[in-house]
Protein backbone atom coordinates (compact mmCIF):
# COMPACT_ATOMS: atom_id res chain seq x y z
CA UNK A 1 -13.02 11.03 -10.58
CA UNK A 2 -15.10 8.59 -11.15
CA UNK A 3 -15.85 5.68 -8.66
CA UNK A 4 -16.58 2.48 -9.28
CA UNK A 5 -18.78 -0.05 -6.87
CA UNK A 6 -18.04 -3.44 -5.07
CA UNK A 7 -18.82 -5.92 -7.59
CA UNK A 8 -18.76 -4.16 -11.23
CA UNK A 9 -17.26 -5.34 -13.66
CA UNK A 10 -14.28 -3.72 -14.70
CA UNK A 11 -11.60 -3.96 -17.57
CA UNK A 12 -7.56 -3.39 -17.22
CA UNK A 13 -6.16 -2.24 -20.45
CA UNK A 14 -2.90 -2.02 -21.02
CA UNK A 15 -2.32 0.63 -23.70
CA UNK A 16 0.94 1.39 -25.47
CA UNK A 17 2.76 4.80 -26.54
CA UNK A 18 0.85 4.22 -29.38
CA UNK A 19 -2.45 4.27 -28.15
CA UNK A 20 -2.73 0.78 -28.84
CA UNK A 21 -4.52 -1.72 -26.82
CA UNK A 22 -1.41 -4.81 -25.74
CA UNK A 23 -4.14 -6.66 -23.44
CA UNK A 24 -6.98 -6.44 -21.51
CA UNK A 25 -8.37 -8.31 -18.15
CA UNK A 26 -11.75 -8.33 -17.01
CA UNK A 27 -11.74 -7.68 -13.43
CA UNK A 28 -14.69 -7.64 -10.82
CA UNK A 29 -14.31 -4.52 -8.14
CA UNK A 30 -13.71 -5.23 -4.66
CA UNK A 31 -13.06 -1.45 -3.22
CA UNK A 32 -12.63 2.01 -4.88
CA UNK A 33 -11.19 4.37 -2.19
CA UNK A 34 -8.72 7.12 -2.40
CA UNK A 35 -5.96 5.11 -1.16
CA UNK A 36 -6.36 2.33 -3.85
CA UNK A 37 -8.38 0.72 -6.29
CA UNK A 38 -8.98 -2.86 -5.78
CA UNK A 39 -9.74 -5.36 -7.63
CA UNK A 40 -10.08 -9.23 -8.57
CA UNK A 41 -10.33 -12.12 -10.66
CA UNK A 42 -11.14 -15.97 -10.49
CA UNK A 43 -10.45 -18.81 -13.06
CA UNK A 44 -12.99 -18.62 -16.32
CA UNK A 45 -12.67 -14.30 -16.23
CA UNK A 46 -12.01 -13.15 -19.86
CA UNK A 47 -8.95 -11.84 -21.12
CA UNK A 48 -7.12 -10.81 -24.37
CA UNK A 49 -3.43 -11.13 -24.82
CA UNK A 50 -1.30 -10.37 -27.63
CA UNK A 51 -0.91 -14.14 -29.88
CA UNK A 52 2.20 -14.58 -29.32
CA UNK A 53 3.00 -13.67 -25.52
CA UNK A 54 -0.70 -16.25 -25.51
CA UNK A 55 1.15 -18.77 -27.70
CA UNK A 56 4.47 -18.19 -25.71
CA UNK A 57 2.44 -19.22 -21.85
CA UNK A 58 0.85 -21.99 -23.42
CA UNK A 59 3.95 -23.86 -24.88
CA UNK A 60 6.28 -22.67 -22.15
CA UNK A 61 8.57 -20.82 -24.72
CA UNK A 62 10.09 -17.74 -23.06
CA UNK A 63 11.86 -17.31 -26.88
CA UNK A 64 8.66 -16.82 -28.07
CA UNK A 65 7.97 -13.72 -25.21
CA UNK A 66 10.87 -11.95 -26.98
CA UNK A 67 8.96 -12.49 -30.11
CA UNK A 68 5.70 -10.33 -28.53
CA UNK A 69 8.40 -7.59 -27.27
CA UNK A 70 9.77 -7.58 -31.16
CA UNK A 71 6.23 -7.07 -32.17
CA UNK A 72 5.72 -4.47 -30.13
CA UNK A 73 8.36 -2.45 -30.23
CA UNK A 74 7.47 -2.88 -34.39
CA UNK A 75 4.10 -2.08 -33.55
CA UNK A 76 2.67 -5.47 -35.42
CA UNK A 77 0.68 -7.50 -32.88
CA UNK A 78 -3.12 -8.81 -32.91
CA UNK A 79 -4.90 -9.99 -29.82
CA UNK A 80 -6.15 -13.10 -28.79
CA UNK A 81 -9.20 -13.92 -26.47
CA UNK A 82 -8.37 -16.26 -23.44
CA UNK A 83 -9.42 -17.25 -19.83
CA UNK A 84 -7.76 -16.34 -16.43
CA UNK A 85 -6.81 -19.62 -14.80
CA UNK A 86 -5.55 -21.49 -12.10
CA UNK A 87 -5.42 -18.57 -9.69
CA UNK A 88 -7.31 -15.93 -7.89
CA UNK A 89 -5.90 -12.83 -8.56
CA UNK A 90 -5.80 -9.80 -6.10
CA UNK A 91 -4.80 -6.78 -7.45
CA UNK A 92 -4.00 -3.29 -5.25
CA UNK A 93 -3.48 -0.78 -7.00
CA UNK A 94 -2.95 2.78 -5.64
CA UNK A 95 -3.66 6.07 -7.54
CA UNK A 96 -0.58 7.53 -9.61
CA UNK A 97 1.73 4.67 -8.47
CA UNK A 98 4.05 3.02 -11.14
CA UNK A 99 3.27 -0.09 -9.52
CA UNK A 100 0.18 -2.64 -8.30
CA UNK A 101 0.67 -4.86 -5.99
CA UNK A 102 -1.33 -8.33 -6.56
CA UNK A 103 -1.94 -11.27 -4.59
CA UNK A 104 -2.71 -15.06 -6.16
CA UNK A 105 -4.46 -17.54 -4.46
CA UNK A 106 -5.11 -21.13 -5.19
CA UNK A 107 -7.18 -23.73 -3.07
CA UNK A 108 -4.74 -23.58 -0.44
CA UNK A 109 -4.48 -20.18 -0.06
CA UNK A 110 -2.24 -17.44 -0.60
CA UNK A 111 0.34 -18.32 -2.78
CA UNK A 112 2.18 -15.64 -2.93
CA UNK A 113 2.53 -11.62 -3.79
CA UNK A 114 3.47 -10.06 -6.63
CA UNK A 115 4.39 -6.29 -7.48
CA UNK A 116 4.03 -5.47 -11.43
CA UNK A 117 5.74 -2.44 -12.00
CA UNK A 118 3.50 -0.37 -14.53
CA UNK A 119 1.75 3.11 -15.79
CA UNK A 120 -0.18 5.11 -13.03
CA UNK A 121 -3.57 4.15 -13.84
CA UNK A 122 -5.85 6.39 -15.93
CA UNK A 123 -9.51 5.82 -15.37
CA UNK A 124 -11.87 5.10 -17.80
CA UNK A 125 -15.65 4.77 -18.50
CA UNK A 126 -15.35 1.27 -18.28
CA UNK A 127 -12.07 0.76 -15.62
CA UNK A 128 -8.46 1.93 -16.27
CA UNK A 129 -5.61 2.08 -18.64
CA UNK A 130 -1.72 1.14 -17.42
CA UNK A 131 0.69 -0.26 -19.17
CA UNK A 132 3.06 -3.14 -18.10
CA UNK A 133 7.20 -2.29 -17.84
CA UNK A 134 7.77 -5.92 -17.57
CA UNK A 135 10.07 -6.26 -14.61
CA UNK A 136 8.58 -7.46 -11.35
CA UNK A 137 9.05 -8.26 -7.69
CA UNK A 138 7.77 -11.99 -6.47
CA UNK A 139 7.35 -11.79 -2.70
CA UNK A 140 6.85 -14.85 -0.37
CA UNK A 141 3.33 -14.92 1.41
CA UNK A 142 4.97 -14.57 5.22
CA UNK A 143 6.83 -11.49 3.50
CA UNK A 144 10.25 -12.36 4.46
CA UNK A 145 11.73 -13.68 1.17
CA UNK A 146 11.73 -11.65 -2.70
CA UNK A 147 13.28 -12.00 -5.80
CA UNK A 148 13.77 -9.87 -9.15
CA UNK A 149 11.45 -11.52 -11.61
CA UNK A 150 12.01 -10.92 -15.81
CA UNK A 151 15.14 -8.58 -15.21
CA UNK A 152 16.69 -10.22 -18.79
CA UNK A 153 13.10 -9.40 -20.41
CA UNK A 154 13.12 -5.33 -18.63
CA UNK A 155 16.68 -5.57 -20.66
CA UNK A 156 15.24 -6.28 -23.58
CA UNK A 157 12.54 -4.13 -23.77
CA UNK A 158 15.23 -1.04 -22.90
CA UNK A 159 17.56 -1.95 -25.63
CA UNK A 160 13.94 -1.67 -28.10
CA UNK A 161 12.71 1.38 -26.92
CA UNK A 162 9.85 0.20 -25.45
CA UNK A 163 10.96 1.33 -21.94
CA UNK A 164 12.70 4.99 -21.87
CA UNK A 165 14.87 6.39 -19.61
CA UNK A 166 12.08 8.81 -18.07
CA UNK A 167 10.35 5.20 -17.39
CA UNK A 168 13.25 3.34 -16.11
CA UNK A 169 13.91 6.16 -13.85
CA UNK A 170 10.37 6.16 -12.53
CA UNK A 171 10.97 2.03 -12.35
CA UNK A 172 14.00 2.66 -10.26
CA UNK A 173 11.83 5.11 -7.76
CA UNK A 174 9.33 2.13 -7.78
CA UNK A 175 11.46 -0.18 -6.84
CA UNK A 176 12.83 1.72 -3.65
CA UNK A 177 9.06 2.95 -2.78
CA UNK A 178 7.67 -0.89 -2.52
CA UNK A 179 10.80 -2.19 -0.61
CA UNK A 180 10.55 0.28 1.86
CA UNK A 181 6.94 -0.50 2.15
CA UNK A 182 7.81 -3.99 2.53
CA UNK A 183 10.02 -3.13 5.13
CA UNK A 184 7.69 -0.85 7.22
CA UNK A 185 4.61 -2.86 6.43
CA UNK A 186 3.18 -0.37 4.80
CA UNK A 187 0.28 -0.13 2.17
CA UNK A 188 -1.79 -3.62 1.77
CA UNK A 189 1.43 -5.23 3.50
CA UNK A 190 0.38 -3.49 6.93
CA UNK A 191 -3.01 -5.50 6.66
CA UNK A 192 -0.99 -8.59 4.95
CA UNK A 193 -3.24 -11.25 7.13
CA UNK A 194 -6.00 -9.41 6.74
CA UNK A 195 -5.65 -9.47 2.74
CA UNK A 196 -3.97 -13.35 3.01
CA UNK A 197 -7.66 -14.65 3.93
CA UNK A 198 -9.66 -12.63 0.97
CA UNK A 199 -11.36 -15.03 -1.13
CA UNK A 200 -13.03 -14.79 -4.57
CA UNK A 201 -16.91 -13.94 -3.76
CA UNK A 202 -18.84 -17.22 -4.66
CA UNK A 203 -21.74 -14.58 -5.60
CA UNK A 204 -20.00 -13.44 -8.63
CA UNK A 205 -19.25 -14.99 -11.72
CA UNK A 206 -15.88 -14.78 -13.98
CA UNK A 207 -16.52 -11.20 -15.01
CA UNK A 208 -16.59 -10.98 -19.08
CA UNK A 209 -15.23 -8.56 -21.55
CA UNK A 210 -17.05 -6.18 -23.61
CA UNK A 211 -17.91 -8.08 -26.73
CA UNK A 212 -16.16 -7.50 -30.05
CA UNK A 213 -16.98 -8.63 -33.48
CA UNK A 214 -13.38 -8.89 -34.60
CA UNK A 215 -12.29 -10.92 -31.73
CA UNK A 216 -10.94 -14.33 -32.99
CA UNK A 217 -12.84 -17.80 -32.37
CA UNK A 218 -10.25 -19.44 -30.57
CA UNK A 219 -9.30 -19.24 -26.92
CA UNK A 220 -5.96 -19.51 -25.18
CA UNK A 221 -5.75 -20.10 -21.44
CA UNK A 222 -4.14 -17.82 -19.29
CA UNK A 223 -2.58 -18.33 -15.70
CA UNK A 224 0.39 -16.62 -13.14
């Protein structure tokens, strides 16, 4: 397996069924070890989202998000380039879990945790391929609060298809494994203080995507 070092540049791809590319994040490496794959992001990093979930953050439109799952599950989307903001993004991610588990910062500090429930990563020559199930878990930063986030939207994206049972069963599993993590302080949890005072690396710039001829002109910002 490949290993990647502290500060490359890395991209996050999230691939569906289809072998087609839903978005990518350009990511700067803070640790590769065998129990997880680390990374980050600061405000200005490059990203591509599909138009409309960009469209949907930028007028505040969750109607519009059920648009991008329509388009998906149709298999008619095209991407549009944008820029993390707002947030520092920390994102753990342990090998063949069908989870990550990311922390955002803003000038005060940790604001909170978030588990995305996703694909077990496959690596690549340039980072690693997931893919995003949609529901997630929002988790206070003292760790004693945590609420169901986008359980109407993980609905939705059952009732199309784009979530099968074998999926949703592996979701279910993933739910259990983080709680019980949270509960035992387990994983990054077990060094939460340690990981609630990481800060972006004022050596490194936004990391940048690959370029692409086709990508479009415009920009849409992009935040958590």
């Amino acid at each position: 397996m490949e290993t990647f070092e502290a500060g490359e540049t890395v991209v996050r791809r999230d691939v569906h069924r289809s072998g087609r590319v839903w978005s990518e994040q350009a990511l700067r490496v803070v640790a590769d070890t065998g129990e997880a794959l680390v990374t980050a992001c600061t405000p200005g990093a490059e990203v591509r989202w599909p138009a409309l979930y960009a469209k949907a953050r930028v007028e505040g439109d969750r109607t519009v998000r059920t648009e991008a799952f329509d388009a998906m599950a149709a298999g008619e989307w095209e991407l549009a380039p944008g820029v993390w903001q707002e947030t520092e993004l920390l994102l753990w991610k342990p090998p063949g879990a069908w989870f990550s588990i990311n922390a955002f910062f803003t000038a005060a500090g940790l604001r909170n945790w978030y588990v995305n429930f996703e694909h077990p990563t496959r690596r690549t020559g340039t980072g690693f391929d997931t893919f995003d199930l949609t529901i997630d878990l929002v988790i206070d930063p003292g760790l004693s609060a945590w609420t169901w986030k986008d359980e109407d939207e993980y609905a939705h994206v059952r009732r199309l298809g784009i979530v099968t049972d074998i999926e949703d069963r592996a979701v279910e599993l993933a739910r259990a494994q983080v709680l019980a993590m949270l509960v035992e302080r387990a994983g990054p949890f077990a060094d939460a203080d340690q990981w609630a005072s990481w800060r972006w690396n004022p050596a490194w710039t936004p990391p940048c995507l690959p370029q692409r001829e086709e990508a479009d002109p415009g920009a849409v910002a992009a935040s958590r």
